[in-house]
C-alpha atoms as a PDB file:
ATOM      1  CA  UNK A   1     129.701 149.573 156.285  1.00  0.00           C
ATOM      2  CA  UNK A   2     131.413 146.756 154.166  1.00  0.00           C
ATOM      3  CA  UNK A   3     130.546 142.959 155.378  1.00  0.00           C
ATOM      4  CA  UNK A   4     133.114 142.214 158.007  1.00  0.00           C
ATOM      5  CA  UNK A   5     132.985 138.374 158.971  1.00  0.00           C
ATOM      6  CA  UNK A   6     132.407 138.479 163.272  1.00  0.00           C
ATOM      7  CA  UNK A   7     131.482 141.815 163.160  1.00  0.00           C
ATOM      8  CA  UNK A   8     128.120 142.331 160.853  1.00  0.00           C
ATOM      9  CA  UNK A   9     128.067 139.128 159.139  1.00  0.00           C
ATOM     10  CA  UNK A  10     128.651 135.726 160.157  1.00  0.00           C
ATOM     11  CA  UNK A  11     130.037 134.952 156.817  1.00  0.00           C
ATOM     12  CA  UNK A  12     131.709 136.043 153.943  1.00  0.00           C
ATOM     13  CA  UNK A  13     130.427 135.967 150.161  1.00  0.00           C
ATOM     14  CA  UNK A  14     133.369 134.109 149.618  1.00  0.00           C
ATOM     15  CA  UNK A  15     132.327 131.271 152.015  1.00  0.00           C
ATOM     16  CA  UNK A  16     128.851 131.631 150.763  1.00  0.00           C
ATOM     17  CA  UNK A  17     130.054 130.897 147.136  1.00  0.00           C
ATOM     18  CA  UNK A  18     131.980 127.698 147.914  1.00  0.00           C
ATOM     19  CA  UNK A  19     128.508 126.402 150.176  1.00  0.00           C
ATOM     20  CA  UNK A  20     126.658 127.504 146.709  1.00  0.00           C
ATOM     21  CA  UNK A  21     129.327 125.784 144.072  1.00  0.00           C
ATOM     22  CA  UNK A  22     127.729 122.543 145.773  1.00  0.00           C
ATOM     23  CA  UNK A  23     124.151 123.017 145.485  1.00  0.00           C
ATOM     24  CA  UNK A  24     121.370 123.365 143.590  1.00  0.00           C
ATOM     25  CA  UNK A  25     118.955 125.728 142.489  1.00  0.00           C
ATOM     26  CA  UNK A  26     120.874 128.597 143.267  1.00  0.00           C
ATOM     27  CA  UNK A  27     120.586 130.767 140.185  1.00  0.00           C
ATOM     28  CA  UNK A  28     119.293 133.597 141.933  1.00  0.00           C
ATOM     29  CA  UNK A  29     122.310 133.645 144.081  1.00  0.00           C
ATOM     30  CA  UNK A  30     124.536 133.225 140.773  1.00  0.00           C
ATOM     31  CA  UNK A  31     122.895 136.462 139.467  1.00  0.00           C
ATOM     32  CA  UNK A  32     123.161 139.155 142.099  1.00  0.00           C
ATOM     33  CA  UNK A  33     126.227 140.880 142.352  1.00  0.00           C
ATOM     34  CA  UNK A  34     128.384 141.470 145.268  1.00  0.00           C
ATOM     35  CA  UNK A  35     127.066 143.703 146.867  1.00  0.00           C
ATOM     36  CA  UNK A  36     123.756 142.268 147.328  1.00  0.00           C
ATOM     37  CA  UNK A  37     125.325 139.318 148.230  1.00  0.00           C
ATOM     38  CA  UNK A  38     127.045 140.824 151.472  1.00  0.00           C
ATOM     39  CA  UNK A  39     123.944 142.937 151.893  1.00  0.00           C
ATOM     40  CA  UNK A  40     122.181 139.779 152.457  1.00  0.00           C
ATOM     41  CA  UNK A  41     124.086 138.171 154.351  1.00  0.00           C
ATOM     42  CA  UNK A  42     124.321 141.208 157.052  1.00  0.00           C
ATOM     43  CA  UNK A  43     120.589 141.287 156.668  1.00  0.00           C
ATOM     44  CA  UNK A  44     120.816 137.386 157.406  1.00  0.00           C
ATOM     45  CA  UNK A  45     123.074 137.766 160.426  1.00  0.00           C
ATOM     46  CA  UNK A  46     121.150 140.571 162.216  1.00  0.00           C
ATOM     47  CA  UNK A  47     117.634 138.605 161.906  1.00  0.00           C
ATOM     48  CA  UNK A  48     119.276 135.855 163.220  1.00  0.00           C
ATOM     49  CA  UNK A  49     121.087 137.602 166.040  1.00  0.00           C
ATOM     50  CA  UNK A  50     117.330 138.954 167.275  1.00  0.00           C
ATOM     51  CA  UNK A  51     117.005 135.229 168.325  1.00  0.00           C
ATOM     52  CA  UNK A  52     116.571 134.075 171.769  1.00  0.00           C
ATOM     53  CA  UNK A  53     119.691 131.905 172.176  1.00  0.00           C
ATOM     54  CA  UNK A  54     120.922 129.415 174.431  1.00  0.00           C
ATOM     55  CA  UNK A  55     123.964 131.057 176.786  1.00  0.00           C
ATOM     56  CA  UNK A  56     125.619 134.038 177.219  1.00  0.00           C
ATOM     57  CA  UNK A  57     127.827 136.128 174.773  1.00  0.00           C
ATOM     58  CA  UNK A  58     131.624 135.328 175.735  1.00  0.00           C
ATOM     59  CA  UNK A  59     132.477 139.055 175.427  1.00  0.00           C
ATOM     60  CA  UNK A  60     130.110 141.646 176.674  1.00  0.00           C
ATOM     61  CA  UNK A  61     132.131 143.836 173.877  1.00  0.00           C
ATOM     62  CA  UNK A  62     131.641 141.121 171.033  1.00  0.00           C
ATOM     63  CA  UNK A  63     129.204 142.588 168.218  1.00  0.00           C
ATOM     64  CA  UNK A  64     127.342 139.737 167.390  1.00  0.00           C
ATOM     65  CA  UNK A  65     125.112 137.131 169.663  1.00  0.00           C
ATOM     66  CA  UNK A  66     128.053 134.111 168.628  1.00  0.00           C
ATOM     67  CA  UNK A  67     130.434 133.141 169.844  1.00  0.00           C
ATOM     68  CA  UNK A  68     128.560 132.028 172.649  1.00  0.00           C
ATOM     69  CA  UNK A  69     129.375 130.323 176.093  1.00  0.00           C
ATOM     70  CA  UNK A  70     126.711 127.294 175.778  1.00  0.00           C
ATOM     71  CA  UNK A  71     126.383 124.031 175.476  1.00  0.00           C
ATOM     72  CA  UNK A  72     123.798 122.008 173.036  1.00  0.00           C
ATOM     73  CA  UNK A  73     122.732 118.935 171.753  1.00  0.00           C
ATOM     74  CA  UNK A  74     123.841 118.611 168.181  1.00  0.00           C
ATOM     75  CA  UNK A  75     121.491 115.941 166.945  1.00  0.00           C
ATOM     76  CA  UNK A  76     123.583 115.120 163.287  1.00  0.00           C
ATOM     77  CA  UNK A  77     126.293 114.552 165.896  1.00  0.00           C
ATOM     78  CA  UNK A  78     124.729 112.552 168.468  1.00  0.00           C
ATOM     79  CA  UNK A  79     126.177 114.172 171.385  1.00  0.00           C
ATOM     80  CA  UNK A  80     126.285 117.395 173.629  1.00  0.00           C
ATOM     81  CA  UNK A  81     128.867 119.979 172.248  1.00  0.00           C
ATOM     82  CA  UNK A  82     130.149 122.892 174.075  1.00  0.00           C
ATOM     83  CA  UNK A  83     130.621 126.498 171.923  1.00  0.00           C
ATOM     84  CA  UNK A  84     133.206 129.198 173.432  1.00  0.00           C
ATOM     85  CA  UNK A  85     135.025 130.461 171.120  1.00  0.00           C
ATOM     86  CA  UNK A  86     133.964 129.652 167.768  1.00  0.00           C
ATOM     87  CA  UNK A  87     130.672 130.489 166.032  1.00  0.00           C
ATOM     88  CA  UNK A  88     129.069 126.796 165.198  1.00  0.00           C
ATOM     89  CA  UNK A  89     129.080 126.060 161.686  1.00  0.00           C
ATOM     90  CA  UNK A  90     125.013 125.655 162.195  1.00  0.00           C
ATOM     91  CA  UNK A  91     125.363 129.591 162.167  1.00  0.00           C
ATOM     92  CA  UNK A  92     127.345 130.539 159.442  1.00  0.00           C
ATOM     93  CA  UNK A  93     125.115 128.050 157.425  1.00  0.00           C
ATOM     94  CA  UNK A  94     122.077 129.317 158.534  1.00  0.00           C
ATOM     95  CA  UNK A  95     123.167 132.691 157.655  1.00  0.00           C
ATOM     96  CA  UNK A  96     124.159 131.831 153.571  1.00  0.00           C
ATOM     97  CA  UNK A  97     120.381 130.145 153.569  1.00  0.00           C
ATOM     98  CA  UNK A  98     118.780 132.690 155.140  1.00  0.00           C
ATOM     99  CA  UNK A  99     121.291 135.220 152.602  1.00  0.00           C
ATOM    100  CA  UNK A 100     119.630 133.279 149.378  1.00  0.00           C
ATOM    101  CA  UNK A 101     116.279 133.058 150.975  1.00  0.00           C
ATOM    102  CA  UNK A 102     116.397 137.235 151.265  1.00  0.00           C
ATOM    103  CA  UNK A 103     117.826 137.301 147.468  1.00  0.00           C
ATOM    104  CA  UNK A 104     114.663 135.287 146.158  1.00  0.00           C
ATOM    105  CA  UNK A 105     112.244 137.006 148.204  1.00  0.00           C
ATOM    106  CA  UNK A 106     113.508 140.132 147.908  1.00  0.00           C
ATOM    107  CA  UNK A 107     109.604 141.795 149.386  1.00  0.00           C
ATOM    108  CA  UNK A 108     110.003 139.550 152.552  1.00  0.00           C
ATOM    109  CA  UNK A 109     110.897 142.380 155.212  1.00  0.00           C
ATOM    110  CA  UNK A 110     108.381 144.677 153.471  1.00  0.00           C
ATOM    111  CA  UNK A 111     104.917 143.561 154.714  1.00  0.00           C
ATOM    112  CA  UNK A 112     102.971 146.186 152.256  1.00  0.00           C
ATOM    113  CA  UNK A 113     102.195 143.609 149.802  1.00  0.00           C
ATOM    114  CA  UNK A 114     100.371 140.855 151.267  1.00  0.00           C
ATOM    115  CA  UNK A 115      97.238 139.470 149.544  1.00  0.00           C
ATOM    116  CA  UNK A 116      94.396 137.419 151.067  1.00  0.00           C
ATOM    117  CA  UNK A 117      92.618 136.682 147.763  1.00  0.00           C
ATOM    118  CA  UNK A 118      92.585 137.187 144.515  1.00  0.00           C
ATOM    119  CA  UNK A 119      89.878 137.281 141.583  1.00  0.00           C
ATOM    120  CA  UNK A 120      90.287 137.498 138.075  1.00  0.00           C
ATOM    121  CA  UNK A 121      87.896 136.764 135.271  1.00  0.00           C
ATOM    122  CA  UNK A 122      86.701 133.223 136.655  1.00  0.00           C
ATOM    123  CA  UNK A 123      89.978 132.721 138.276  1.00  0.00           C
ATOM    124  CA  UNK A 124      89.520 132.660 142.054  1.00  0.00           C
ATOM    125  CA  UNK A 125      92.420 132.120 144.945  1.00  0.00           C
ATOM    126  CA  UNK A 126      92.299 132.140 148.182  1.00  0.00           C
ATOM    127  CA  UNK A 127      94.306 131.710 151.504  1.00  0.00           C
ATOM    128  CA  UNK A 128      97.399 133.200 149.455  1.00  0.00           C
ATOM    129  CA  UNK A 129     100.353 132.233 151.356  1.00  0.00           C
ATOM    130  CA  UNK A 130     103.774 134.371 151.187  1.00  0.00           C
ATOM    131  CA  UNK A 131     107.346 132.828 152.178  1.00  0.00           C
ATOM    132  CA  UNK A 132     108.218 132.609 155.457  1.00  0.00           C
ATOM    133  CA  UNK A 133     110.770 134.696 157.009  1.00  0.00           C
ATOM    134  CA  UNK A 134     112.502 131.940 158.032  1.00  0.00           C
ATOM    135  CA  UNK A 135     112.684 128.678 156.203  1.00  0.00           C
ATOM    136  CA  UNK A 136     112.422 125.630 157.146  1.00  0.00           C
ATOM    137  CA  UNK A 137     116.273 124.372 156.323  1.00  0.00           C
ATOM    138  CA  UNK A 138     117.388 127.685 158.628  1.00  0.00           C
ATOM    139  CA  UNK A 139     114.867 126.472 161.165  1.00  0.00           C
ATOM    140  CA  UNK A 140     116.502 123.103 161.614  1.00  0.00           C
ATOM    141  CA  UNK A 141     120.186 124.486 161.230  1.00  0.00           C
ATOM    142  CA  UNK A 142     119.334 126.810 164.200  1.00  0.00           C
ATOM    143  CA  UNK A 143     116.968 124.984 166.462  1.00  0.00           C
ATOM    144  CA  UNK A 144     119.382 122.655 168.564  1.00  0.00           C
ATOM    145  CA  UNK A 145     120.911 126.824 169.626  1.00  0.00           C
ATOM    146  CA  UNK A 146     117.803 127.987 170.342  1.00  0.00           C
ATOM    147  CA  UNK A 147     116.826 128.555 173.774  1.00  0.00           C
ATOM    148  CA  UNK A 148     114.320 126.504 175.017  1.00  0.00           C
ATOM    149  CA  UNK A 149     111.917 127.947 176.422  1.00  0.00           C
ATOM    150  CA  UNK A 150     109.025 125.243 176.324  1.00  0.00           C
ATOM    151  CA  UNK A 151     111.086 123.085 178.928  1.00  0.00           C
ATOM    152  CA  UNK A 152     110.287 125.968 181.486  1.00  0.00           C
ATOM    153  CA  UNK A 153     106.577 124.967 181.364  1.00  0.00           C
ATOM    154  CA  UNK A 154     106.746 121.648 181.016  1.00  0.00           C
ATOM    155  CA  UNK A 155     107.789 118.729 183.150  1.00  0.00           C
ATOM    156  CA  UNK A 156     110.016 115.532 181.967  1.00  0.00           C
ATOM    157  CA  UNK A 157     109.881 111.785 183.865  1.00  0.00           C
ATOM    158  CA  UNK A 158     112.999 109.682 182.990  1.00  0.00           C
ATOM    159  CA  UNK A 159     111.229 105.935 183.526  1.00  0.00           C
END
């Protein structure tokens, strides 16, 4: 199935190339050809959409976990904002990162190849770390969306 923006793929490679033009370090992104590119970014959109998010869909037919019927603190913003029928532009960004993030790592859903140490000649390393499947710039696009679920257990005083 082609990438089809709402329905696998909260963005397009065409959006995703005008949030690259403006940034750096993207030559990875630069190289792979389109069809990578949209692979990614599906691959991006259904790892997100395995989230636990604030809300509830808006259509019980809609494909994808946004558009959602929720409301969230938006902390560039400074104030509570309420998303029905649009998918926040936190998601469609945190889908192009997470995109390049798959491109770069391209072993990062396979977990056959991770290494606890390594020793060669008199070369010795330890406590090998691999990349996370999601980084940190996706984790603070997404995490005023998420639901919270540590407020359950805890309790909050105003004064």
């Amino acid at each position: 199935m082609a990438l089809v923006k709402g329905t696998n793929s909260y963005a397009t490679v065409a959006e995703a190339e005008v949030y690259f033009a403006d940034r750096i370090n993207v030559a990875t992104w630069i190289a792979a050809d389109e069809t990578v590119k949209a692979q990614a970014l599906t691959t991006a959109t259904s790892m997100l959409d395995n989230l636990d998010w604030s809300g509830v869909a808006v259509s019980s037919t809609q494909s994808l976990a946004f558009p959602r019927n929720a409301v969230y603190f938006d902390p560039r913003l400074g104030i509570s904002v309420i998303s029905n029928d649009i998918t926040p532009n936190r998601i469609v960004l945190a889908t192009i990162e997470l995109a390049y993030h798959l491109i770069n790592n391209t072993d990062l859903l396979d977990s056959t190849g991770g290494v606890h140490s390594l020793n060669i000649g008199g070369v010795s390393l330890d406590t090998i770390r691999t990349a996370p499947k999601l980084p940190m710039t996706v984790k603070k696009l997404i995490r005023p969306l998420l639901l919270n679920t540590t407020a359950i257990n805890s309790w909050w005083r105003s004064n």
